[in-house]
Protein backbone atom coordinates (compact mmCIF):
# COMPACT_ATOMS: atom_id res chain seq x y z
CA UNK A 1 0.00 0.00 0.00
CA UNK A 2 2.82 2.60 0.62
CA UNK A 3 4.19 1.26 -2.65
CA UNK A 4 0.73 2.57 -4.37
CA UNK A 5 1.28 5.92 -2.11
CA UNK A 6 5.19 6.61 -3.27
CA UNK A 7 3.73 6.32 -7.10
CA UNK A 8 0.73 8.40 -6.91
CA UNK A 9 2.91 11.29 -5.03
CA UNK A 10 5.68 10.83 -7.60
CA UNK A 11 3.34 10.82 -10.52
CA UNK A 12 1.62 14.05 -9.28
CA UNK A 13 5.00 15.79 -8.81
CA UNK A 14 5.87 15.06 -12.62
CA UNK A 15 2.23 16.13 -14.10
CA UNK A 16 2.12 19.62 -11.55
CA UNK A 17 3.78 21.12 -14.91
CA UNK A 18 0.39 20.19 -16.21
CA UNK A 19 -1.99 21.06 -13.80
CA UNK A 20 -2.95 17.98 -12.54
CA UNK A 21 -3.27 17.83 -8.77
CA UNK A 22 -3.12 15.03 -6.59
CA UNK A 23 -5.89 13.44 -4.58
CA UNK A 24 -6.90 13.81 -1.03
CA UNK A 25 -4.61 11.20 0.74
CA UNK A 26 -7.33 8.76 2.56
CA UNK A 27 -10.03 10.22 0.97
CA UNK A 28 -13.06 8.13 0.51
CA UNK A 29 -14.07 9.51 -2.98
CA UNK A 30 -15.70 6.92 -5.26
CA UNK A 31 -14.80 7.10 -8.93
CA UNK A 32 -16.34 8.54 -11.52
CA UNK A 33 -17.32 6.72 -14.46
CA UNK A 34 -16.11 7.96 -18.18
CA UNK A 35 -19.90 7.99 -19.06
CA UNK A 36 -20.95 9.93 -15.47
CA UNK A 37 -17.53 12.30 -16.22
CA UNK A 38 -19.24 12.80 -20.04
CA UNK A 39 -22.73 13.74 -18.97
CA UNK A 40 -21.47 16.15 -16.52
CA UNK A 41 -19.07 17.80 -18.47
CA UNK A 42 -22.67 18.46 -21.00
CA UNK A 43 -24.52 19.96 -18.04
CA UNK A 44 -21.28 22.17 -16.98
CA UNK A 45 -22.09 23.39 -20.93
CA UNK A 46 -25.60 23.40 -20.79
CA UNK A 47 -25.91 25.65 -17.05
CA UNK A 48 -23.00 27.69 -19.48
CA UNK A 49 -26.00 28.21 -22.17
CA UNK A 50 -28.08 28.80 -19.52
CA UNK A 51 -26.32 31.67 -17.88
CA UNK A 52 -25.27 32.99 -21.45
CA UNK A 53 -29.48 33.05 -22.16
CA UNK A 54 -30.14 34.98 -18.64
CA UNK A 55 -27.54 37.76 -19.86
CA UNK A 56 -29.36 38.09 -23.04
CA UNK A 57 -32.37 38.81 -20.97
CA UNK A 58 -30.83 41.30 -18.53
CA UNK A 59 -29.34 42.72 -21.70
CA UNK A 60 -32.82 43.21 -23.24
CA UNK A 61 -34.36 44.65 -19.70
CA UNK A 62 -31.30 46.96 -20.05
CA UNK A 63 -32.05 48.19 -23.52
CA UNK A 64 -35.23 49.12 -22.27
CA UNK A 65 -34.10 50.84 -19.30
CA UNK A 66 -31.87 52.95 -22.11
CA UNK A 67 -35.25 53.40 -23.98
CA UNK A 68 -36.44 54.93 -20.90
CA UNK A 69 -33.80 56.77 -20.64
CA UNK A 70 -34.08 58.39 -23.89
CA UNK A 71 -37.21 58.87 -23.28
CA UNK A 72 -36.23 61.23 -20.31
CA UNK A 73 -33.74 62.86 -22.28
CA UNK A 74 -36.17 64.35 -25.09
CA UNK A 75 -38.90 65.17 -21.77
CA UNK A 76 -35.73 66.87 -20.18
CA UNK A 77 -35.31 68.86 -23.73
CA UNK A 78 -39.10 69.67 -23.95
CA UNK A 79 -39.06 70.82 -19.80
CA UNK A 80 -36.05 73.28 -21.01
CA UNK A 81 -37.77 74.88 -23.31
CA UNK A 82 -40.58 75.48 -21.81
CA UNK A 83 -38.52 77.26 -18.74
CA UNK A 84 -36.74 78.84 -21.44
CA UNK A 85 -40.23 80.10 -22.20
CA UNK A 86 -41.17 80.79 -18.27
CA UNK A 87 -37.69 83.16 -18.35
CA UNK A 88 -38.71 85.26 -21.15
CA UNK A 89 -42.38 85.53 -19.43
CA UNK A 90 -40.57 86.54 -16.37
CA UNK A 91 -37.98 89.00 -18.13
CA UNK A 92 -41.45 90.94 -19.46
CA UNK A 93 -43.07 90.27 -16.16
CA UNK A 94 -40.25 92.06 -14.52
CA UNK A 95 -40.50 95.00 -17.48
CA UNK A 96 -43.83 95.26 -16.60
CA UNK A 97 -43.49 95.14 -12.60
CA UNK A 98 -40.93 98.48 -13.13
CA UNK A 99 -43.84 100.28 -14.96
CA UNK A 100 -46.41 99.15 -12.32
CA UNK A 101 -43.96 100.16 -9.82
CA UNK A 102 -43.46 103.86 -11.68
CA UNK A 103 -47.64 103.98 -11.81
CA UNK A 104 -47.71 102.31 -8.23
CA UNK A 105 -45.42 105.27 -7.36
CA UNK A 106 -47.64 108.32 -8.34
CA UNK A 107 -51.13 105.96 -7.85
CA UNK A 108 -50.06 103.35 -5.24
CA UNK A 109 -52.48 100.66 -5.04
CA UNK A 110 -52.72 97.02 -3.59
CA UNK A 111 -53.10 95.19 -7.35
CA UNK A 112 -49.32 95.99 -7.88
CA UNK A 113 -48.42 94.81 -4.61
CA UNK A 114 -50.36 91.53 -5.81
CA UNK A 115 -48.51 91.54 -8.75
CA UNK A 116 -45.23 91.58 -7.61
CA UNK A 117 -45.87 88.84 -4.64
CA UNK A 118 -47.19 86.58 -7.84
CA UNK A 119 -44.20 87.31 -9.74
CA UNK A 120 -41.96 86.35 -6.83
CA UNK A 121 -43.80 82.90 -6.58
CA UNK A 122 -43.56 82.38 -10.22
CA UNK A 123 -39.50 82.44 -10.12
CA UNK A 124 -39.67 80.33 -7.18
CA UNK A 125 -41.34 77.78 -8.81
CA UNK A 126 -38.95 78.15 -11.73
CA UNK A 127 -36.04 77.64 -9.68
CA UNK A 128 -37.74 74.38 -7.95
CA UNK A 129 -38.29 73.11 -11.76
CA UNK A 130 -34.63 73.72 -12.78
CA UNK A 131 -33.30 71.87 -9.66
CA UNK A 132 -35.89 68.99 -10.54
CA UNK A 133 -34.61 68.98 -13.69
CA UNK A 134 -30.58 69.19 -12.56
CA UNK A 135 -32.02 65.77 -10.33
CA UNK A 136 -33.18 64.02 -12.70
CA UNK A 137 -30.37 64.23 -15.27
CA UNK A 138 -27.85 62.65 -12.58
CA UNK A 139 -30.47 60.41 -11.52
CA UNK A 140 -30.25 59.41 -15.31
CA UNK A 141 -26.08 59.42 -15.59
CA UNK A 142 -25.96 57.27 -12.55
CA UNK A 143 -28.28 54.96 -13.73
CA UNK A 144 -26.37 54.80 -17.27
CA UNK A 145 -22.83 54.95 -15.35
CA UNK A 146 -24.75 51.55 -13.15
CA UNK A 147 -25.81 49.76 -16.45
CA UNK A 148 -22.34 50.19 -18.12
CA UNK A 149 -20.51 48.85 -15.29
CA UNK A 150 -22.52 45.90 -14.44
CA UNK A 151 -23.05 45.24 -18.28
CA UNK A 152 -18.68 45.22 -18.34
CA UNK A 153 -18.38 43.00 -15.22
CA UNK A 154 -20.96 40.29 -16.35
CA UNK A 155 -19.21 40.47 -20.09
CA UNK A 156 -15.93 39.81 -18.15
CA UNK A 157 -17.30 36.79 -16.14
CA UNK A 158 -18.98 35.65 -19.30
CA UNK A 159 -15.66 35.54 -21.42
CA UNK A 160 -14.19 34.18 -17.97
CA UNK A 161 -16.99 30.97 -18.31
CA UNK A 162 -16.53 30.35 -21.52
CA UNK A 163 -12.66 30.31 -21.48
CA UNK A 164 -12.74 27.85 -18.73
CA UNK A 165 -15.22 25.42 -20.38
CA UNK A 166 -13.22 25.71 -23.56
CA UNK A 167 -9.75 24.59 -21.31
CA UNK A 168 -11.14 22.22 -20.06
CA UNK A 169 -13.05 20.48 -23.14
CA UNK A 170 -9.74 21.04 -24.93
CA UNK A 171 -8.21 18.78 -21.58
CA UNK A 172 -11.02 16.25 -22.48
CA UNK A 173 -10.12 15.93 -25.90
CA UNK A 174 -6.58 15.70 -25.04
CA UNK A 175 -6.84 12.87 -22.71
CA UNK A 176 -10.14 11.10 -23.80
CA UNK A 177 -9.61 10.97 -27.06
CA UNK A 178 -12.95 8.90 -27.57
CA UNK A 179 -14.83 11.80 -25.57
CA UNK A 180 -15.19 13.89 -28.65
CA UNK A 181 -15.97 11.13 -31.33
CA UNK A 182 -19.03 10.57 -28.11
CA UNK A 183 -20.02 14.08 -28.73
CA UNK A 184 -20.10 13.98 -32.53
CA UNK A 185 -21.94 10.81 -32.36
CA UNK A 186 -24.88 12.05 -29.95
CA UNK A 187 -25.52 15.04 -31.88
CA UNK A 188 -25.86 13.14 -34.88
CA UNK A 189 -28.22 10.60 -33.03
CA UNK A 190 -30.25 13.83 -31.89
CA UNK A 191 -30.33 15.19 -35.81
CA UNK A 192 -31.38 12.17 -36.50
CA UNK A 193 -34.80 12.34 -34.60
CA UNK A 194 -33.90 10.06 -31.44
CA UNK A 195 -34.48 11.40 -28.14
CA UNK A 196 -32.03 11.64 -25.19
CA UNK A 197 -32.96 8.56 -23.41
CA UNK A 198 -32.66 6.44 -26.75
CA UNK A 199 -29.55 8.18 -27.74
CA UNK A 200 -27.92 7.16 -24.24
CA UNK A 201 -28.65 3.59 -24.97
CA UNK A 202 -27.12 3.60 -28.71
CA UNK A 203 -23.52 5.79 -26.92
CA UNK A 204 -23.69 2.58 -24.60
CA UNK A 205 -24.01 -0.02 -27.58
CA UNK A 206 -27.91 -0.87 -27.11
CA UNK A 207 -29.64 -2.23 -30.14
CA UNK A 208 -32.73 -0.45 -30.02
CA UNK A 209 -36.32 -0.62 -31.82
CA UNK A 210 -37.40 2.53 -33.56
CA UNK A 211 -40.60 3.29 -35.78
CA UNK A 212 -40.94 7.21 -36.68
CA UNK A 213 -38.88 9.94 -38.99
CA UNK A 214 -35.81 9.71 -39.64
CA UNK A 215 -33.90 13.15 -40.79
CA UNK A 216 -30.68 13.22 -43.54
CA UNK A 217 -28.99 16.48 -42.59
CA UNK A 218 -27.01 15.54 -46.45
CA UNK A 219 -30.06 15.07 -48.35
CA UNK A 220 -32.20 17.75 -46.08
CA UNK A 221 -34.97 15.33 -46.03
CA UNK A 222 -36.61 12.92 -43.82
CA UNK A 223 -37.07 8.85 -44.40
CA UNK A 224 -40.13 7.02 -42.38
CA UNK A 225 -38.78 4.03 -40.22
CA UNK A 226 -41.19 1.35 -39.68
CA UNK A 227 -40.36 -0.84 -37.32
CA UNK A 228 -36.05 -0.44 -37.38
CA UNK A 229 -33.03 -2.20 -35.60
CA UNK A 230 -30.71 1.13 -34.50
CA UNK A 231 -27.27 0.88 -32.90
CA UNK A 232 -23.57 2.79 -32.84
CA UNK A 233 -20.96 0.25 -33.79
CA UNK A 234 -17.09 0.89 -33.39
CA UNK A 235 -14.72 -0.37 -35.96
CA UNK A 236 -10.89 -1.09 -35.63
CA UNK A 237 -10.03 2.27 -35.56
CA UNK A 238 -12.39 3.03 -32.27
CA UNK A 239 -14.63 5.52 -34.86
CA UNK A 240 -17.95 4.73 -34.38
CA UNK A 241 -20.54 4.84 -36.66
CA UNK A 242 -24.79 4.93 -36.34
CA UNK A 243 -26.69 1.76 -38.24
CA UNK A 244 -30.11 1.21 -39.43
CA UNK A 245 -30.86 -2.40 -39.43
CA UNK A 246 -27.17 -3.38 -39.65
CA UNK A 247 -26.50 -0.54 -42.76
CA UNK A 248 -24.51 2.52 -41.96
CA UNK A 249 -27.14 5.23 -41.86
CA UNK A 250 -25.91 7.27 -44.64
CA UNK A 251 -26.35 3.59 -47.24
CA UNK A 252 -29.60 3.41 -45.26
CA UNK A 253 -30.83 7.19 -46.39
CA UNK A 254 -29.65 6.80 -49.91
CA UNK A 255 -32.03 3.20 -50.05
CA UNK A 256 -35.06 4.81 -48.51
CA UNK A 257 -34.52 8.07 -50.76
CA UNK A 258 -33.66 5.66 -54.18
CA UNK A 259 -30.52 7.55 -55.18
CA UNK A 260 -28.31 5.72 -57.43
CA UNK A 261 -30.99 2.84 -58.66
CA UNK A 262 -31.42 4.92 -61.56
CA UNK A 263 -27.94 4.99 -62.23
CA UNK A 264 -27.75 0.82 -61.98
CA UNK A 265 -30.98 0.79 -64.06
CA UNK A 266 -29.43 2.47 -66.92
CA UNK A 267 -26.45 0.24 -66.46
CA UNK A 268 -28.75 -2.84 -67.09
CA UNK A 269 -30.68 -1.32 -70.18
């Protein structure tokens, strides 16, 4: 047993280069199976898509925040110009309160005295609206200034995700050679038109019974299956390759779909 020990520390020191770390010593971890290790290196990718899909979505409820936002901008642009407006009523309000005053001078009379207090209210509320208005445009920068930063951090973590998944899937390829020709193989199962569950049981050498389409991503069309024998065989060189009653799937298509009997029928004439 120490034996085992010396070579697992020694073969850790010479693969540290590499990355590879060394297990817990005594640890009671079971092992993982190649097919277990597989499926959750598929979930790791598909919680990836998942989190890629939620940052489309904030990214849309952002764009609409910046639609409000725009929104505010041209109401900000309309609310200017109609102070702009309130100024030049008050610069001929004031005009007119010197003339009252002159009139109020050789007259007197409470109406000018009413005047002027109305005139003073009407600047205050002016001033009130500008400092609204001074509000709401940093209200609007910070929000912006807010969006921008949280939109860079979660583009950072993003790129951060996806460069990890891609190190590690190019360490799966690298020392499971057969993990990727796995990968190839279920997607073409799935383009095909089996489900997950049947496509689990062909990647583990089943011979399953299908009846239903069957879809030619070559020929773009689809081939009815009554009653087929499926199954992924490997040959000598490990490839492996999906067959439809014992025919590789792409002689099976070109049967079902009659391409090249017209060639051998001209052959005979």
């Amino acid at each position: 047993m120490s034996r085992v020990i010396h070579c697992q520390d020694t073969y850790a020191e010479q693969m540290a280069a590499y990355g590879l770390q060394r297990g817990i010593k005594g640890s009671e971890a079971q092992h993982i199976s190649t097919h277990e290790y597989y499926r959750s290196l598929i979930v790791q990718g598909e919680d990836l898509q998942t989190s890629i899909t939620q940052l489309l979505e904030e990214q849309e409820k952002a764009r609409e925040v910046i639609a409000e936002a725009e929104q505010a901008k041209k109401d900000l642009v309309r609310i200017k110009a109609k102070t702009k407006k309130e100024e030049l009523k008050n610069s001929a309000t004031k005009t007119a309160t010197a003339a009252l005053n002159g009139i109020n001078s050789l007259l007197g009379g409470n109406k000018v005295n009413r005047l002027e207090k109305e005139n003073k209210e009407l600047r205050n509320e002016v001033e009130d609206l500008n400092m609204q208005i001074e509000r709401l445009h940093a209200d609007m920068q910070k929000a912006k200034d807010n969006y921008t930063r949280e939109m860079n951090r979660a583009n950072e973590q993003h790129q951060q995700e996806v460069s990890n998944l891609r190190r590690l899937l190019d360490k799966a390829y690298l020392w499971f050679p057969s993990f990727k020709r796995f990968l190839n193989m279920e997607r073409e199962c799935l383009d095909c038109g089996f489900n997950m569950e049947q496509t689990d049981k062909l990647l583990h050498g089943q011979t399953i019974n299908y009846s239903g389409w069957l879809h030619s991503n070559e020929y773009r069309r689809n081939a009815l299956a009554n009653n087929v024998t499926a199954q992924v065989i490997r040959d000598e060189k490990r490839k492996l390759f999906l067959h439809i009653n014992q025919t590789p799937i792409t002689q099976w298509f070109k049967e079902q779909f009659g391409i090249g009997q017209e060639h051998l029928m001209g052959i005979r004439r």
